[in-house]
N, C-alpha and C. Protein backbone atom coordinates (compact mmCIF):
# COMPACT_ATOMS: atom_id res chain seq x y z
N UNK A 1 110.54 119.51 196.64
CA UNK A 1 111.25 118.79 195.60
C UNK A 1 112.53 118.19 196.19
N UNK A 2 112.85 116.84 195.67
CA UNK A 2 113.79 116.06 196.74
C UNK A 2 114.90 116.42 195.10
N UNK A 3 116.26 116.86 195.37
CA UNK A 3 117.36 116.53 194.76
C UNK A 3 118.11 115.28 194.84
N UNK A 4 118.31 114.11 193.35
CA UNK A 4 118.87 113.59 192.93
C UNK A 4 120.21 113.32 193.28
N UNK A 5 121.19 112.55 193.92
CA UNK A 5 122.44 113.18 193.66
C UNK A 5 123.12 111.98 193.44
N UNK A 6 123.92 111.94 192.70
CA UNK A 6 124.93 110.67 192.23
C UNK A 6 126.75 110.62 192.77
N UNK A 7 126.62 109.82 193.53
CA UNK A 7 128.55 110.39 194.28
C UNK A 7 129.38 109.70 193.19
N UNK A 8 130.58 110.04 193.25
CA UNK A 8 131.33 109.69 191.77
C UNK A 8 132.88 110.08 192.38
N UNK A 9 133.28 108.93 193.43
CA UNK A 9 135.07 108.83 193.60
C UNK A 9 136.01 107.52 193.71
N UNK A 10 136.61 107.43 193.38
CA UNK A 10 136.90 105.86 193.68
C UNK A 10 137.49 105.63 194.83
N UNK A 11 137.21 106.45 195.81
CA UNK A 11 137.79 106.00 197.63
C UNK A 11 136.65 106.00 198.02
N UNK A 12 135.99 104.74 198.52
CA UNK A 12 134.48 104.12 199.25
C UNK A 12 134.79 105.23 200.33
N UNK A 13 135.76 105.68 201.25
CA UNK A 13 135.42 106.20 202.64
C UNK A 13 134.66 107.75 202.23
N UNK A 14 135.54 108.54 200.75
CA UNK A 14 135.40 109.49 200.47
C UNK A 14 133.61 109.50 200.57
N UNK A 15 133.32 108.48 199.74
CA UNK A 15 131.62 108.58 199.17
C UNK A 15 130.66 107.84 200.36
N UNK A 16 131.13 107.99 201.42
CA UNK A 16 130.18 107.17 202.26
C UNK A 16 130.38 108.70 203.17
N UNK A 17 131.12 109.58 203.32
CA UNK A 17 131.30 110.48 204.05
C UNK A 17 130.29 111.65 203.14
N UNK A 18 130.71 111.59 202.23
CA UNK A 18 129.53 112.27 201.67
C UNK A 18 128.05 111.98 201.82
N UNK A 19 128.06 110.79 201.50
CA UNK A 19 126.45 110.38 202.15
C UNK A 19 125.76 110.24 203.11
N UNK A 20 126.62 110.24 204.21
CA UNK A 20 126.01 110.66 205.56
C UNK A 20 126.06 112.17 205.57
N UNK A 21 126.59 113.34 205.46
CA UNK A 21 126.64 114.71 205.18
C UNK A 21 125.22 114.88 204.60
N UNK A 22 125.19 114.34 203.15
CA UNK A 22 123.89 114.84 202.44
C UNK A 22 122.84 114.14 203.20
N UNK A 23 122.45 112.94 203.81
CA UNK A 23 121.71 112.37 204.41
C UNK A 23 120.88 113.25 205.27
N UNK A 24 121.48 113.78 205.99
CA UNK A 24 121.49 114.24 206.82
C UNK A 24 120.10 115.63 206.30
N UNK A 25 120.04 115.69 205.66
CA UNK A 25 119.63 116.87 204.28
C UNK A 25 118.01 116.33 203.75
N UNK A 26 117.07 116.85 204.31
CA UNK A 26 115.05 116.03 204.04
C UNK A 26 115.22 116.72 202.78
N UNK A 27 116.07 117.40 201.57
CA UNK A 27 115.34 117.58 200.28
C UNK A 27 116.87 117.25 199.35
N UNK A 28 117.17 116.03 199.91
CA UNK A 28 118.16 114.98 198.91
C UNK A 28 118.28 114.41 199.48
N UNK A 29 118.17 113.15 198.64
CA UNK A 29 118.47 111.97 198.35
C UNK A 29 119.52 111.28 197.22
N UNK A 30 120.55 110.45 198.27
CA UNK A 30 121.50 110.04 197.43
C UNK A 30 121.04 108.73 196.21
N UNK A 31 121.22 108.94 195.25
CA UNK A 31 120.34 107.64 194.81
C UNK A 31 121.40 107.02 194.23
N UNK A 32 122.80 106.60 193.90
CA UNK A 32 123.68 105.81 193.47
C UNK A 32 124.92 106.45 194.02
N UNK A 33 125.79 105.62 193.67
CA UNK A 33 127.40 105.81 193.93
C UNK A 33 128.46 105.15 192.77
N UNK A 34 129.59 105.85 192.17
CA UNK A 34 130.22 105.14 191.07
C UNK A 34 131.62 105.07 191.56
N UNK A 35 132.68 104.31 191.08
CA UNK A 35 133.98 104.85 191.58
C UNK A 35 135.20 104.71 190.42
N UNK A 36 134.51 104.88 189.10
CA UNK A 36 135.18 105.49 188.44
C UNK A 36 133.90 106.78 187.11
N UNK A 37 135.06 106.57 186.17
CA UNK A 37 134.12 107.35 185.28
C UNK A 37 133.57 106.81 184.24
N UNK A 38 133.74 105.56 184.02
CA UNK A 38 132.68 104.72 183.34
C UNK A 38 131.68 103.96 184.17
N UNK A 39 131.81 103.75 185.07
CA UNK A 39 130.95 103.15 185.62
C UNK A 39 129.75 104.69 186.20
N UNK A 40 130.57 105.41 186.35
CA UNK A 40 129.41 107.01 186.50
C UNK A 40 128.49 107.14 185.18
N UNK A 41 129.20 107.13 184.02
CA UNK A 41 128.27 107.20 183.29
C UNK A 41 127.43 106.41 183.44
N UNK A 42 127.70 105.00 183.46
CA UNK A 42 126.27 104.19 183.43
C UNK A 42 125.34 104.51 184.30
N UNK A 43 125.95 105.03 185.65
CA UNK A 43 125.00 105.28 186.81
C UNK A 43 123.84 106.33 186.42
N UNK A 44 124.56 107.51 185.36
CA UNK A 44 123.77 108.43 185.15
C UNK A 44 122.76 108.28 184.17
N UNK A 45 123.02 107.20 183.52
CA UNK A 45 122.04 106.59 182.22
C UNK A 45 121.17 105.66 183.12
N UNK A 46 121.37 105.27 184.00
CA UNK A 46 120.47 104.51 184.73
C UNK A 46 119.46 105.24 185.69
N UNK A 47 120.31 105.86 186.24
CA UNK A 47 119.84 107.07 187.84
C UNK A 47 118.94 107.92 187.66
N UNK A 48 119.35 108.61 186.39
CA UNK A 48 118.87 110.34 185.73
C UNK A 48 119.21 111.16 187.11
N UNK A 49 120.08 110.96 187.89
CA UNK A 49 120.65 112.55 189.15
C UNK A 49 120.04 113.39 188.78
N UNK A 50 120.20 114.38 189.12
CA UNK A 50 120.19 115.95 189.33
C UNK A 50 121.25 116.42 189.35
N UNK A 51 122.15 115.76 190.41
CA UNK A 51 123.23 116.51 190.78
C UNK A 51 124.51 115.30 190.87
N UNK A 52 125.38 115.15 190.04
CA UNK A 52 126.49 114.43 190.58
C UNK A 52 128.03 114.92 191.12
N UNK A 53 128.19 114.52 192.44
CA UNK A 53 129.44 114.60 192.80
C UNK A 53 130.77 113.98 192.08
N UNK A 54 131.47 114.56 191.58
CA UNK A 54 132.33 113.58 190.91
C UNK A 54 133.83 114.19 191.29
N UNK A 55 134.35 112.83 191.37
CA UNK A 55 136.15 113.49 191.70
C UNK A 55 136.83 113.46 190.17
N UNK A 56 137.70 114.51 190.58
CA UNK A 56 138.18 115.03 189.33
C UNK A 56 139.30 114.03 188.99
N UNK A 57 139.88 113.09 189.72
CA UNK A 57 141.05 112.06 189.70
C UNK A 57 140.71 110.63 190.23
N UNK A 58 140.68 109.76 189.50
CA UNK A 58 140.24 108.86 189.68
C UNK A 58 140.92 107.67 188.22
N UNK A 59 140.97 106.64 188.63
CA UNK A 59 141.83 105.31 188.01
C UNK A 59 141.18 105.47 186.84
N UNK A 60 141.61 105.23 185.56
CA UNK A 60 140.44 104.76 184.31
C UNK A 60 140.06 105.65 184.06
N UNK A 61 139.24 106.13 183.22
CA UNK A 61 138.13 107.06 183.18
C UNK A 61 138.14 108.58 184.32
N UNK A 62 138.70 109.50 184.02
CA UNK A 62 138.67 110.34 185.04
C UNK A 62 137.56 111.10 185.26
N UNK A 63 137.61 112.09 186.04
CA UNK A 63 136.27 112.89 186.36
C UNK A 63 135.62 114.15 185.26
N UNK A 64 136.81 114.32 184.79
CA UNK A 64 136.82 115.50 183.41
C UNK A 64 136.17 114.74 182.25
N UNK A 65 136.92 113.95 182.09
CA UNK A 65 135.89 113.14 180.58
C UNK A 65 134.98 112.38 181.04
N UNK A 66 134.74 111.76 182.52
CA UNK A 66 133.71 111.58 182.55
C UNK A 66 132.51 112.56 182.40
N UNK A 67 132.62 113.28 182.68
CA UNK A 67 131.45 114.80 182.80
C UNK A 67 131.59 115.31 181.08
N UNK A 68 132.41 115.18 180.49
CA UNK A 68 132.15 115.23 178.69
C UNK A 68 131.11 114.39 178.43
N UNK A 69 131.81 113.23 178.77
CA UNK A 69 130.04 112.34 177.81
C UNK A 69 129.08 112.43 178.35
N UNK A 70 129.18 112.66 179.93
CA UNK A 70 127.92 112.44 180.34
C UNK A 70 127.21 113.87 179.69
N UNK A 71 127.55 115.06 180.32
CA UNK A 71 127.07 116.32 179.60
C UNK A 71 126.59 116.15 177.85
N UNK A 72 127.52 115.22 177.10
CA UNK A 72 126.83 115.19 175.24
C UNK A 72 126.41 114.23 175.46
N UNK A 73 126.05 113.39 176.36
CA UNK A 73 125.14 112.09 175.82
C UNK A 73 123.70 112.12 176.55
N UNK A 74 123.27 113.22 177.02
CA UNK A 74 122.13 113.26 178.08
C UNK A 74 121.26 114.57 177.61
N UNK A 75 120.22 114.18 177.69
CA UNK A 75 119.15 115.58 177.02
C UNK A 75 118.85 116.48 178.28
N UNK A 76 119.04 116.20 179.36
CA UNK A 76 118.79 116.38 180.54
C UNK A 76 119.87 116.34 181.31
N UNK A 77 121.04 116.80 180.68
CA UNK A 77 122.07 116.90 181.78
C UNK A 77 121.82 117.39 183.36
N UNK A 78 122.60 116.21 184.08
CA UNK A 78 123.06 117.02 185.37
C UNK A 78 123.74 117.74 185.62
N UNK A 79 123.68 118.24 186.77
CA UNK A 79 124.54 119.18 187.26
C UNK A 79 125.94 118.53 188.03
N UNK A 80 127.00 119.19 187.26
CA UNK A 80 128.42 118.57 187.99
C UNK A 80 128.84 119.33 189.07
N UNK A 81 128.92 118.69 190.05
CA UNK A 81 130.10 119.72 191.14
C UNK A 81 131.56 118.78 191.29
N UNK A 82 132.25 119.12 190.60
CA UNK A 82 133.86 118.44 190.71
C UNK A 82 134.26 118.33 191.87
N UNK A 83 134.77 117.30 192.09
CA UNK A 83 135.86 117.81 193.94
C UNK A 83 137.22 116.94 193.43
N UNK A 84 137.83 117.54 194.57
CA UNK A 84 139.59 117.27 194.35
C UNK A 84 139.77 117.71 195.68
N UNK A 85 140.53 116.92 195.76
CA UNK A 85 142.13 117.40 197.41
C UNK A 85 142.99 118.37 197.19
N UNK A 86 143.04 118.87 195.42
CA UNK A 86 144.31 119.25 195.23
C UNK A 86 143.55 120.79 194.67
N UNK A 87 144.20 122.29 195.42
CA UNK A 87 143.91 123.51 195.18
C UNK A 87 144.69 123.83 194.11
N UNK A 88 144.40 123.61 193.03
CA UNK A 88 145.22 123.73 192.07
C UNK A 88 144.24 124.75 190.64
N UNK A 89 144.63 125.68 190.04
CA UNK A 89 143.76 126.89 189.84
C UNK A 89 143.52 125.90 188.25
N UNK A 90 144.14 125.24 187.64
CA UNK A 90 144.44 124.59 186.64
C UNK A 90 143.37 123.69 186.51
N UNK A 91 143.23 122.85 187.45
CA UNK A 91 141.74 122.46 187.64
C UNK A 91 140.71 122.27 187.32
N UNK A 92 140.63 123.52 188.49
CA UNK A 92 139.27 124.65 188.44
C UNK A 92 138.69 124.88 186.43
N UNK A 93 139.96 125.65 185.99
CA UNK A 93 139.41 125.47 184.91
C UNK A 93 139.53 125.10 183.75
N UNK A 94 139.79 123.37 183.70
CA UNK A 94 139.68 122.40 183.32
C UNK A 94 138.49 121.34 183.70
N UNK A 95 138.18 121.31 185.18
CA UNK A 95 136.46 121.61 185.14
C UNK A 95 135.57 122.10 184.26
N UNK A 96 135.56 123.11 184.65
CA UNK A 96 134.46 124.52 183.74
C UNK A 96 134.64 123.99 182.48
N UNK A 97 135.59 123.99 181.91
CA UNK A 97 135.67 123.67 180.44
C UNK A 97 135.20 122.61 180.28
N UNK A 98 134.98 121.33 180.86
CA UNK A 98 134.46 120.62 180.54
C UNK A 98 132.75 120.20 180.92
N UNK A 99 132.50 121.18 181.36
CA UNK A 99 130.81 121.22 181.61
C UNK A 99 130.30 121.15 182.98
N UNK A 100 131.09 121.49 184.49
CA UNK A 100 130.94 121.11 185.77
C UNK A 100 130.54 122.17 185.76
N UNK A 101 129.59 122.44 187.17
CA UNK A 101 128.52 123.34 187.23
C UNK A 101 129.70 124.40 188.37
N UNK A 102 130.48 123.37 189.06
CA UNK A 102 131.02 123.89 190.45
C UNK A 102 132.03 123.07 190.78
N UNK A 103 132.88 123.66 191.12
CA UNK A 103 134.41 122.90 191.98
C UNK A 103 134.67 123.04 193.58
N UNK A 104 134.48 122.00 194.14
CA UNK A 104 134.97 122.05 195.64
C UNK A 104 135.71 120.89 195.93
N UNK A 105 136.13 121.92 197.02
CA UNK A 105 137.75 121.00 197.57
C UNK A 105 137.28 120.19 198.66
N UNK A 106 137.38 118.90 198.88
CA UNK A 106 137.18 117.87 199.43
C UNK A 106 137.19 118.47 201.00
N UNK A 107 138.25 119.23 201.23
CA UNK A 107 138.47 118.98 202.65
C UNK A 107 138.04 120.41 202.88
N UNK A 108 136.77 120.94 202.22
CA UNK A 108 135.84 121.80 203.15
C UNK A 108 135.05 121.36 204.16
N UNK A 109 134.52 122.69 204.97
CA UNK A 109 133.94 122.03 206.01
C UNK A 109 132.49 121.46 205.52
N UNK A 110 131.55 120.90 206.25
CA UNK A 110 130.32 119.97 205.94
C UNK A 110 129.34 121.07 205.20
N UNK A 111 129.00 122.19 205.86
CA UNK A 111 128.29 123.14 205.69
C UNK A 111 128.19 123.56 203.95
């Protein structure tokens, strides 16, 4: 089974670094990229992911309410993994509360 995954930051270098990482990976496939949080939603009404990467800070539309609608507007929600630069515990769970499956910090290693 190949995993879905949708990248979701508004820095192109951030989401192209991710996609060579997951690439790299025979059971996912990246199938879109958004770089804010309206334009993620559409991706996810279009895409159906599995799994979207989404940054938690981003211009417009942030990564928190983006992952609200997407989570109530989808019968089939994906799975969120939040990322951020910033280790901040506040976050974390402000994430969770809003329906992300998982929080990681950008500048972990690849693994």
């Amino acid at each position: 089974m190949t995993t879905r995954v949708l990248l979701v930051d508004d820095e192109h270098m951030v989401r192209e670094g991710f996609r060579l990482i997951l690439e790299t990976q025979p059971d996912i496939r990246v199938v879109g990229e958004a770089d804010d949080g309206v334009s993620a939603i559409d991706a996810v009404l279009r895409l159906t992911p599995d799994v979207i990467l989404m940054d938690i800070r981003m211009r417009g539309m942030d990564g928190l309410e983006a992952t609200r609608r997407i989570l109530a507007r989808t019968s089939q929600p994906p799975k969120v993994v939040m990322l951020t630069t910033f280790d901040y515990d506040e976050y974390v769970y402000d994430a969770l509360k809003a329906g992300a499956s998982a929080f990681h910090l950008k500048d972990s290693p690849p693994e």
